[in-house]
N, C-alpha and C. Protein backbone atom coordinates (compact mmCIF):
# COMPACT_ATOMS: atom_id res chain seq x y z
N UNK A 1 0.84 -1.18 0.00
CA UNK A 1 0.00 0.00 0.00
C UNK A 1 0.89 1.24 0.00
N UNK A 2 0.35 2.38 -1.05
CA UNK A 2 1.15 3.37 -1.49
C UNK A 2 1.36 4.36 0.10
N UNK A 3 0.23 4.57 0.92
CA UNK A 3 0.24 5.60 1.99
C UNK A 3 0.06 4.70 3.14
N UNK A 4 1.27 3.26 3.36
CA UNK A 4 1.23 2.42 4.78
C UNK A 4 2.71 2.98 5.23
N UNK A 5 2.72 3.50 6.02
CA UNK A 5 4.03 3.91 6.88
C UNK A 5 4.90 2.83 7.02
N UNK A 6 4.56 1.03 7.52
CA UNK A 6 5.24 0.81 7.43
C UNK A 6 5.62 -0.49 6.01
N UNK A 7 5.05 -0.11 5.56
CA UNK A 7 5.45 -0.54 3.78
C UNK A 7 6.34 0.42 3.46
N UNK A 8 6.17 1.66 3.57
CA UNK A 8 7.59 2.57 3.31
C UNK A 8 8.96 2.41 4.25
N UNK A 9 9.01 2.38 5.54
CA UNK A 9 10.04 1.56 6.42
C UNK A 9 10.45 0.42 5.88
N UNK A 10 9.66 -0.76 5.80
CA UNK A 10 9.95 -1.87 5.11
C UNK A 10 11.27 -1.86 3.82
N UNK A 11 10.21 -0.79 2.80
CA UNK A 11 11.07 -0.42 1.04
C UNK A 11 12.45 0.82 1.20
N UNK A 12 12.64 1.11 2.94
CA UNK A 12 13.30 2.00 2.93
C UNK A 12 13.03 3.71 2.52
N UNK A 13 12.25 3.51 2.31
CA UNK A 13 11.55 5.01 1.63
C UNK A 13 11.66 6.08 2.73
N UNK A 14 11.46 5.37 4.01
CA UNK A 14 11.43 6.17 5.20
C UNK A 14 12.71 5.61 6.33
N UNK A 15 13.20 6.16 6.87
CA UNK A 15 14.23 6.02 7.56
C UNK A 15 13.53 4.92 9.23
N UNK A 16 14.70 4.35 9.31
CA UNK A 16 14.08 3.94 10.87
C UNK A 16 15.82 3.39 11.60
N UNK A 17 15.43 2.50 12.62
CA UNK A 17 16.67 2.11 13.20
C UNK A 17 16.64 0.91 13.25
N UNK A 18 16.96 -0.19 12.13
CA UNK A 18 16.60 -1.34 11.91
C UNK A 18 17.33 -2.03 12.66
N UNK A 19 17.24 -3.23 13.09
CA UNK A 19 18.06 -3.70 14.31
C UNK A 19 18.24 -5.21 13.99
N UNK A 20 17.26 -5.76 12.62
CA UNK A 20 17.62 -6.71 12.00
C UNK A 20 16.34 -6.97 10.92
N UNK A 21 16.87 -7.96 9.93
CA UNK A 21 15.97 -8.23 8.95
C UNK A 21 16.10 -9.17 8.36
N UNK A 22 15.56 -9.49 7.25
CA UNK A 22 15.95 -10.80 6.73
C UNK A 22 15.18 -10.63 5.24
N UNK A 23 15.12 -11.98 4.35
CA UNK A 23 14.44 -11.38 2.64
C UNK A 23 12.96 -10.98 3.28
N UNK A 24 12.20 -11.71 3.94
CA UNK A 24 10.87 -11.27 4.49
C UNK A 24 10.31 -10.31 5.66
N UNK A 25 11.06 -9.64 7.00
CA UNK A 25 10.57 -9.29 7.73
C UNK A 25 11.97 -8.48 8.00
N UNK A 26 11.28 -7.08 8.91
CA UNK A 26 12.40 -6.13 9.17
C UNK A 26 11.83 -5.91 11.08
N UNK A 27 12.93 -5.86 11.37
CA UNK A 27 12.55 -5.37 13.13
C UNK A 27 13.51 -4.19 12.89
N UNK A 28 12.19 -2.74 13.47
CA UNK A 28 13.07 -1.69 13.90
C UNK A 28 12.76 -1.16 15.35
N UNK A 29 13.39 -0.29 16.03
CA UNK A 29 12.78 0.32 17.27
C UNK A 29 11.85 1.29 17.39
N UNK A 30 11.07 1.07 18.01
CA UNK A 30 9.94 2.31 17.95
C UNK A 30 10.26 3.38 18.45
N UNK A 31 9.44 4.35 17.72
CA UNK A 31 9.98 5.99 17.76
C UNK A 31 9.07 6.59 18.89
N UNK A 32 8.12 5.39 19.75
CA UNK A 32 7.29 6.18 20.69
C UNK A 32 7.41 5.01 21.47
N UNK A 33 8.83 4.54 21.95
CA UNK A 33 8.68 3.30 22.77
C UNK A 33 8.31 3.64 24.42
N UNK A 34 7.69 2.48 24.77
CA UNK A 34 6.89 2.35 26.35
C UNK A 34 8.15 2.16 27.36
N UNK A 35 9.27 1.18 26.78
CA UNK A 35 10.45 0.83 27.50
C UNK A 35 11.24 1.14 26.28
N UNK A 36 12.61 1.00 26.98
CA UNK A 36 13.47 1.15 26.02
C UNK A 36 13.88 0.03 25.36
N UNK A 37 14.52 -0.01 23.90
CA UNK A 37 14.50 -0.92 23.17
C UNK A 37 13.41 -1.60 22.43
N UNK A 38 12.36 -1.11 22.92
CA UNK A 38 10.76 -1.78 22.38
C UNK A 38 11.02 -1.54 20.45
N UNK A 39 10.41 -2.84 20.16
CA UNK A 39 11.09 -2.97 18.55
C UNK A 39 9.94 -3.48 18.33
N UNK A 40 9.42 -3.00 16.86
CA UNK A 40 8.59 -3.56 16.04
C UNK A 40 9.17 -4.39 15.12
N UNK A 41 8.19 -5.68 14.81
CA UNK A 41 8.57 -6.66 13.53
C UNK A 41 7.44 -6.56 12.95
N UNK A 42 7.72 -6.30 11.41
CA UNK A 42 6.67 -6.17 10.26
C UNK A 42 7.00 -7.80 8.99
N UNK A 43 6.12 -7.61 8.32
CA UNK A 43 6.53 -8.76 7.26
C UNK A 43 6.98 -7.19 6.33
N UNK A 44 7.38 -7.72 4.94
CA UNK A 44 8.11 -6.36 4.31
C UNK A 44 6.36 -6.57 3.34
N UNK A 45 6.30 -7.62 2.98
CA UNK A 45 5.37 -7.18 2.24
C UNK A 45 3.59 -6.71 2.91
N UNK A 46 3.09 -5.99 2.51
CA UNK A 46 1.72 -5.73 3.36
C UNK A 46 1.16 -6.85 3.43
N UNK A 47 0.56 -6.94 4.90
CA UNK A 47 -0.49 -7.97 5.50
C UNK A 47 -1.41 -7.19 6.44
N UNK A 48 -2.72 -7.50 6.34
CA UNK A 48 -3.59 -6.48 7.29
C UNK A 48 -3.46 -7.50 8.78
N UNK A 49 -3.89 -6.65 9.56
CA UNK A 49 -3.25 -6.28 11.08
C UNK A 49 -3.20 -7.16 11.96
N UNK A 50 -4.55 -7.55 11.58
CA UNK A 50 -5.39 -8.63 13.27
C UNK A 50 -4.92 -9.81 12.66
N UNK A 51 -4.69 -10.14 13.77
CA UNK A 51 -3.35 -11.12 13.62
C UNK A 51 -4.58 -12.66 13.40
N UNK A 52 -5.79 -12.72 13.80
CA UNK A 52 -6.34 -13.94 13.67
C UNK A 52 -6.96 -14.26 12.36
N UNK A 53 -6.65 -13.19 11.35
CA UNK A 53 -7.31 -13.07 10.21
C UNK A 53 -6.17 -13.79 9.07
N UNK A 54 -4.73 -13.69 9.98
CA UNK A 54 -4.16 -14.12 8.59
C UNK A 54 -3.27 -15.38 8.56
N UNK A 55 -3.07 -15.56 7.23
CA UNK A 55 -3.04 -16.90 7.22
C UNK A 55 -1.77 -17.46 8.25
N UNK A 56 -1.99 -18.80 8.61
CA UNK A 56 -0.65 -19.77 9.44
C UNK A 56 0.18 -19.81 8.87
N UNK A 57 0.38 -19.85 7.54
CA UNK A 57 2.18 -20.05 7.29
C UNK A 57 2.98 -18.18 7.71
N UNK A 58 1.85 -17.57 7.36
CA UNK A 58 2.72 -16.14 7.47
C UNK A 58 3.04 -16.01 9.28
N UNK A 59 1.91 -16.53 9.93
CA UNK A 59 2.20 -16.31 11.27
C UNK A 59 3.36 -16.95 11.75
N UNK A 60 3.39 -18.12 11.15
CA UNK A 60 4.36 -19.16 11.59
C UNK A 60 5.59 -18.69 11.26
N UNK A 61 5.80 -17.58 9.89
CA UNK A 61 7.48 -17.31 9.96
C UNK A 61 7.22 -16.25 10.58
N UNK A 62 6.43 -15.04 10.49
CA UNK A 62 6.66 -14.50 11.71
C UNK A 62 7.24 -14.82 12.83
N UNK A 63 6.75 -15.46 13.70
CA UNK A 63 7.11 -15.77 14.97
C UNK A 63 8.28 -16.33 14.92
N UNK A 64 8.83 -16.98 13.87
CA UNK A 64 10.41 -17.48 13.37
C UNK A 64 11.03 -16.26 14.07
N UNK A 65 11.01 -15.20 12.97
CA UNK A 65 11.41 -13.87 12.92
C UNK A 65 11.39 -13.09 14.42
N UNK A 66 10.08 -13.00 15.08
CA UNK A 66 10.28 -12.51 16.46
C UNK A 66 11.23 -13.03 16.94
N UNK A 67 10.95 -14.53 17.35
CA UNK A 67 11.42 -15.43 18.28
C UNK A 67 12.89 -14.68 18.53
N UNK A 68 13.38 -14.65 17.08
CA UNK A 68 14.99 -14.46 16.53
C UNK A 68 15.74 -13.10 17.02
N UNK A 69 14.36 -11.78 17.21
CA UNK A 69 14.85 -10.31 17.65
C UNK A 69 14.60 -10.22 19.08
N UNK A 70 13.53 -11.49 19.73
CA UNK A 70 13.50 -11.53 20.81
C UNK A 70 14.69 -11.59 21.43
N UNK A 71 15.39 -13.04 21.04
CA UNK A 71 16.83 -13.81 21.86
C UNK A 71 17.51 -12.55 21.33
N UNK A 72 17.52 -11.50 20.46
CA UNK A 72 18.70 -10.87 20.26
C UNK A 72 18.62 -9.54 21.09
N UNK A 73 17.21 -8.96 21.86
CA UNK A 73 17.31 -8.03 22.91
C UNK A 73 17.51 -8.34 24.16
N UNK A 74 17.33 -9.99 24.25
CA UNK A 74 17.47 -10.37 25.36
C UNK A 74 19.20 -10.32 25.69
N UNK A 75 19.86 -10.94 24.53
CA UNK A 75 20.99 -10.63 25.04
C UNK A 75 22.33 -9.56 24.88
N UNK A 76 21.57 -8.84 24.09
CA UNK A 76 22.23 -7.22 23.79
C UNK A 76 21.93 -6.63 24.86
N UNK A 77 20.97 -6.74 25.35
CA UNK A 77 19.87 -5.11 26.24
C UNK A 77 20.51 -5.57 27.66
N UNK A 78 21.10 -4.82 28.66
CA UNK A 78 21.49 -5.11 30.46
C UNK A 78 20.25 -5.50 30.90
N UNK A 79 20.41 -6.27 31.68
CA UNK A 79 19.53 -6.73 32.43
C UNK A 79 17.96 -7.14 32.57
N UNK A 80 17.57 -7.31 31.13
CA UNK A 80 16.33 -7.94 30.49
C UNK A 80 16.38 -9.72 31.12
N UNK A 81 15.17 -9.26 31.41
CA UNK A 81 14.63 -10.70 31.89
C UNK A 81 14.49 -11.44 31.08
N UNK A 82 13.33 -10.84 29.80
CA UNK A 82 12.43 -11.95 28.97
C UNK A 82 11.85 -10.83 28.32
N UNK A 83 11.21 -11.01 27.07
CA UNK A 83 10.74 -10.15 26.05
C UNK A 83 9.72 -10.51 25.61
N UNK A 84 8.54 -9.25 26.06
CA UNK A 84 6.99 -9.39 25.83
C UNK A 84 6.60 -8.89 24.68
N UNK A 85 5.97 -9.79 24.01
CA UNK A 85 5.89 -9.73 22.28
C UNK A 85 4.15 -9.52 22.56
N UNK A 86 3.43 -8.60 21.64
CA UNK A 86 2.13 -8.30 21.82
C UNK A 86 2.08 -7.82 20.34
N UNK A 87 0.69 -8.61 20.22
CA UNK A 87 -0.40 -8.31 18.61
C UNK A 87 -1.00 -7.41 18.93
N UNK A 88 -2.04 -6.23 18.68
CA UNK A 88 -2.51 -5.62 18.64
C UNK A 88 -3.13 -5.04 17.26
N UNK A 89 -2.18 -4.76 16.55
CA UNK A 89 -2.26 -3.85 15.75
C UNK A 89 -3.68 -2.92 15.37
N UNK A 90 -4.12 -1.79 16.12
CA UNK A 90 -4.78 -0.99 16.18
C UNK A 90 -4.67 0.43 15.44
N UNK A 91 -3.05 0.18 15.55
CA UNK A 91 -2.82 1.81 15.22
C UNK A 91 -2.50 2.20 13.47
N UNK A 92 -1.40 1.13 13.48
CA UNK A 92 -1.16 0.75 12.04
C UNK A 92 -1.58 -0.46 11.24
N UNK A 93 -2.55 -0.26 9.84
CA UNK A 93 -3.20 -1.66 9.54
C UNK A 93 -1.99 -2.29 8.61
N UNK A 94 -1.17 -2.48 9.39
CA UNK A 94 0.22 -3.92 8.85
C UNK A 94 0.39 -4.51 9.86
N UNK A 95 0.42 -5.88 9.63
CA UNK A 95 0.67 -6.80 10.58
C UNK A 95 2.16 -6.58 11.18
N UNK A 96 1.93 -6.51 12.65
CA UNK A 96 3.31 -6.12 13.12
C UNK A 96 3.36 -7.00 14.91
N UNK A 97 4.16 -7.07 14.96
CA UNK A 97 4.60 -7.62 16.67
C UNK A 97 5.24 -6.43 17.23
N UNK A 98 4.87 -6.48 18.48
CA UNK A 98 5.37 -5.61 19.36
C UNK A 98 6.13 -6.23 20.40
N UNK A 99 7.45 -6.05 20.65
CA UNK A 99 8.48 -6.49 21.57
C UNK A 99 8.93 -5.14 22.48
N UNK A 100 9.01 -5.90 23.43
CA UNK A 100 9.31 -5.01 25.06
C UNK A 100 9.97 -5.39 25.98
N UNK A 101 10.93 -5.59 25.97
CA UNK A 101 12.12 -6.14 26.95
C UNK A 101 11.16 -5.69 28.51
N UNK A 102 11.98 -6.44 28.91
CA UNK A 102 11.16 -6.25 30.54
C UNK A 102 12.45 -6.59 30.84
N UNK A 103 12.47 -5.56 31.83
CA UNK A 103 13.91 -4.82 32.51
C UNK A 103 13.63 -5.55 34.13
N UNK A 104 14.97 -6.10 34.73
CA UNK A 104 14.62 -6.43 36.43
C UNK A 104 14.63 -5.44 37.23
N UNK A 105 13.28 -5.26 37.79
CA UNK A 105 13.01 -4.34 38.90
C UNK A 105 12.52 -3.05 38.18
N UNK A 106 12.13 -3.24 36.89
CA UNK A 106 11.71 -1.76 36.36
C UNK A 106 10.21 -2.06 35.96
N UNK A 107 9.42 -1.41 36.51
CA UNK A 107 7.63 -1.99 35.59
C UNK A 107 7.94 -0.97 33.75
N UNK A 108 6.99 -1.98 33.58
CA UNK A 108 6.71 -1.67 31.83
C UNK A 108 6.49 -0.17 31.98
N UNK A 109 6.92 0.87 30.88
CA UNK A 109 6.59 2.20 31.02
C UNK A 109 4.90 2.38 30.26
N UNK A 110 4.39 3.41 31.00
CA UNK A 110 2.78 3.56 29.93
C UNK A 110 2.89 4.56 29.15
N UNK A 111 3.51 5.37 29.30
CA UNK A 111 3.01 6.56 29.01
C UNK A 111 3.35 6.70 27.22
N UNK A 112 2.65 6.92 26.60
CA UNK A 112 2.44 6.24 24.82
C UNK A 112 2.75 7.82 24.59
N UNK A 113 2.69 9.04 25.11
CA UNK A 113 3.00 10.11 24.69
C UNK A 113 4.89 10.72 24.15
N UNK A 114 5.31 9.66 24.93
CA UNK A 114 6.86 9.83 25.15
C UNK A 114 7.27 9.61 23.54
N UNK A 115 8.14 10.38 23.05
CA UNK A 115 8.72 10.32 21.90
C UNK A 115 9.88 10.24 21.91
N UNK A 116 10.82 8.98 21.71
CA UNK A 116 12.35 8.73 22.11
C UNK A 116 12.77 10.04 20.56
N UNK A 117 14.20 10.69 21.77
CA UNK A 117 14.90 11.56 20.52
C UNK A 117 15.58 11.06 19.62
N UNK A 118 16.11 11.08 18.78
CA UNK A 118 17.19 10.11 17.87
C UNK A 118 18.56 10.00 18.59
N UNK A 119 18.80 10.69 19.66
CA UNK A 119 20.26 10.20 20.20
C UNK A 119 19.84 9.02 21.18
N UNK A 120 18.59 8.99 21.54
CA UNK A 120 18.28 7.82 22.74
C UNK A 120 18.27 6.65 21.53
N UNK A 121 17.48 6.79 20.32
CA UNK A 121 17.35 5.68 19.59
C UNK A 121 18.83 5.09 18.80
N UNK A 122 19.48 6.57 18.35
CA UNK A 122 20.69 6.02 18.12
C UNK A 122 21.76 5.41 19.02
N UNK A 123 21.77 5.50 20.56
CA UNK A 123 22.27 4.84 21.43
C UNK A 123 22.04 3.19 21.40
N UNK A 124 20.55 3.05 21.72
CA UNK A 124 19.71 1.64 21.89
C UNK A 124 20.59 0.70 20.85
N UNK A 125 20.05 1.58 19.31
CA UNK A 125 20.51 0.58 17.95
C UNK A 125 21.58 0.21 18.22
N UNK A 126 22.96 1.24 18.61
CA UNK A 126 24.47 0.55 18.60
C UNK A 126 24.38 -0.29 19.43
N UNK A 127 23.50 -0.68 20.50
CA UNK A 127 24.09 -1.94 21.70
C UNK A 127 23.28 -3.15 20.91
N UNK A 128 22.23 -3.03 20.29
CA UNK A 128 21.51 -4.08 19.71
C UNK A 128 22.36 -4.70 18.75
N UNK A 129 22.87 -3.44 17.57
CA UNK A 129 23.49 -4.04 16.21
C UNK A 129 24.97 -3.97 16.60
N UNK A 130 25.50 -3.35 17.33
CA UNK A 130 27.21 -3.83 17.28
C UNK A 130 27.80 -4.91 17.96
């Protein structure tokens, strides 16, 4: 889709802080994350949202794909316990996972207003990707 935000992330059209990818699916960090490091995984090509609508093989490499950015915040990110992966997709209609490191002794952040600056995001990316 010509006007899906993240079909343009996906094709590169739009900039993000990709933290890994592969020929089918891209994980980047969100630009309004709850915790830090919170990363979205998209498929590259469009799929609509609700996750019970679409088909099992796509879910199934999906979750390949999470599984894969999960183990990799778990062991980049200090002191992450375990990484809470959540469907939703409400906001944007592309099928996407939501990952959230859960930090020891820190509760999940709420506040959805917070807009990480690009030096917080460019920090995060170097501990993820170097």
């Amino acid at each position: 889709m010509s006007n899906c935000i993240f079909c343009k992330i996906a094709k590169g059209d739009l900039s993000s802080y990709k933290v890994w990818e592969n020929e089918e699916f891209v994980a980047f960090l969100s630009i309004q994350p709850e915790v830090e490091g919170m990363t979205l995984v998209i498929p590259r090509n469009h799929t609509q949202s609700y996750v019970v609508e679409v088909e099992d093989k796509i879910l199934g490499e999906l979750m390949k794909a999470v599984k894969e950015v999960a183990k990799l915040l778990d062991s980049k990110l200090k002191n992450v316990l375990r990484t809470k992966i959540v469907f939703e997709g409400l906001e944007i209609d592309h099928l996407h996972a939501k990952l959230f490191p859960m930090y020891r002794g820190k509760p999940l952040e709420t506040d959805r207003s917070y807009q990480a600056t690009d030096e917080e995001l460019q920090r995060v990316h170097a501990r993820i990707t170097g």
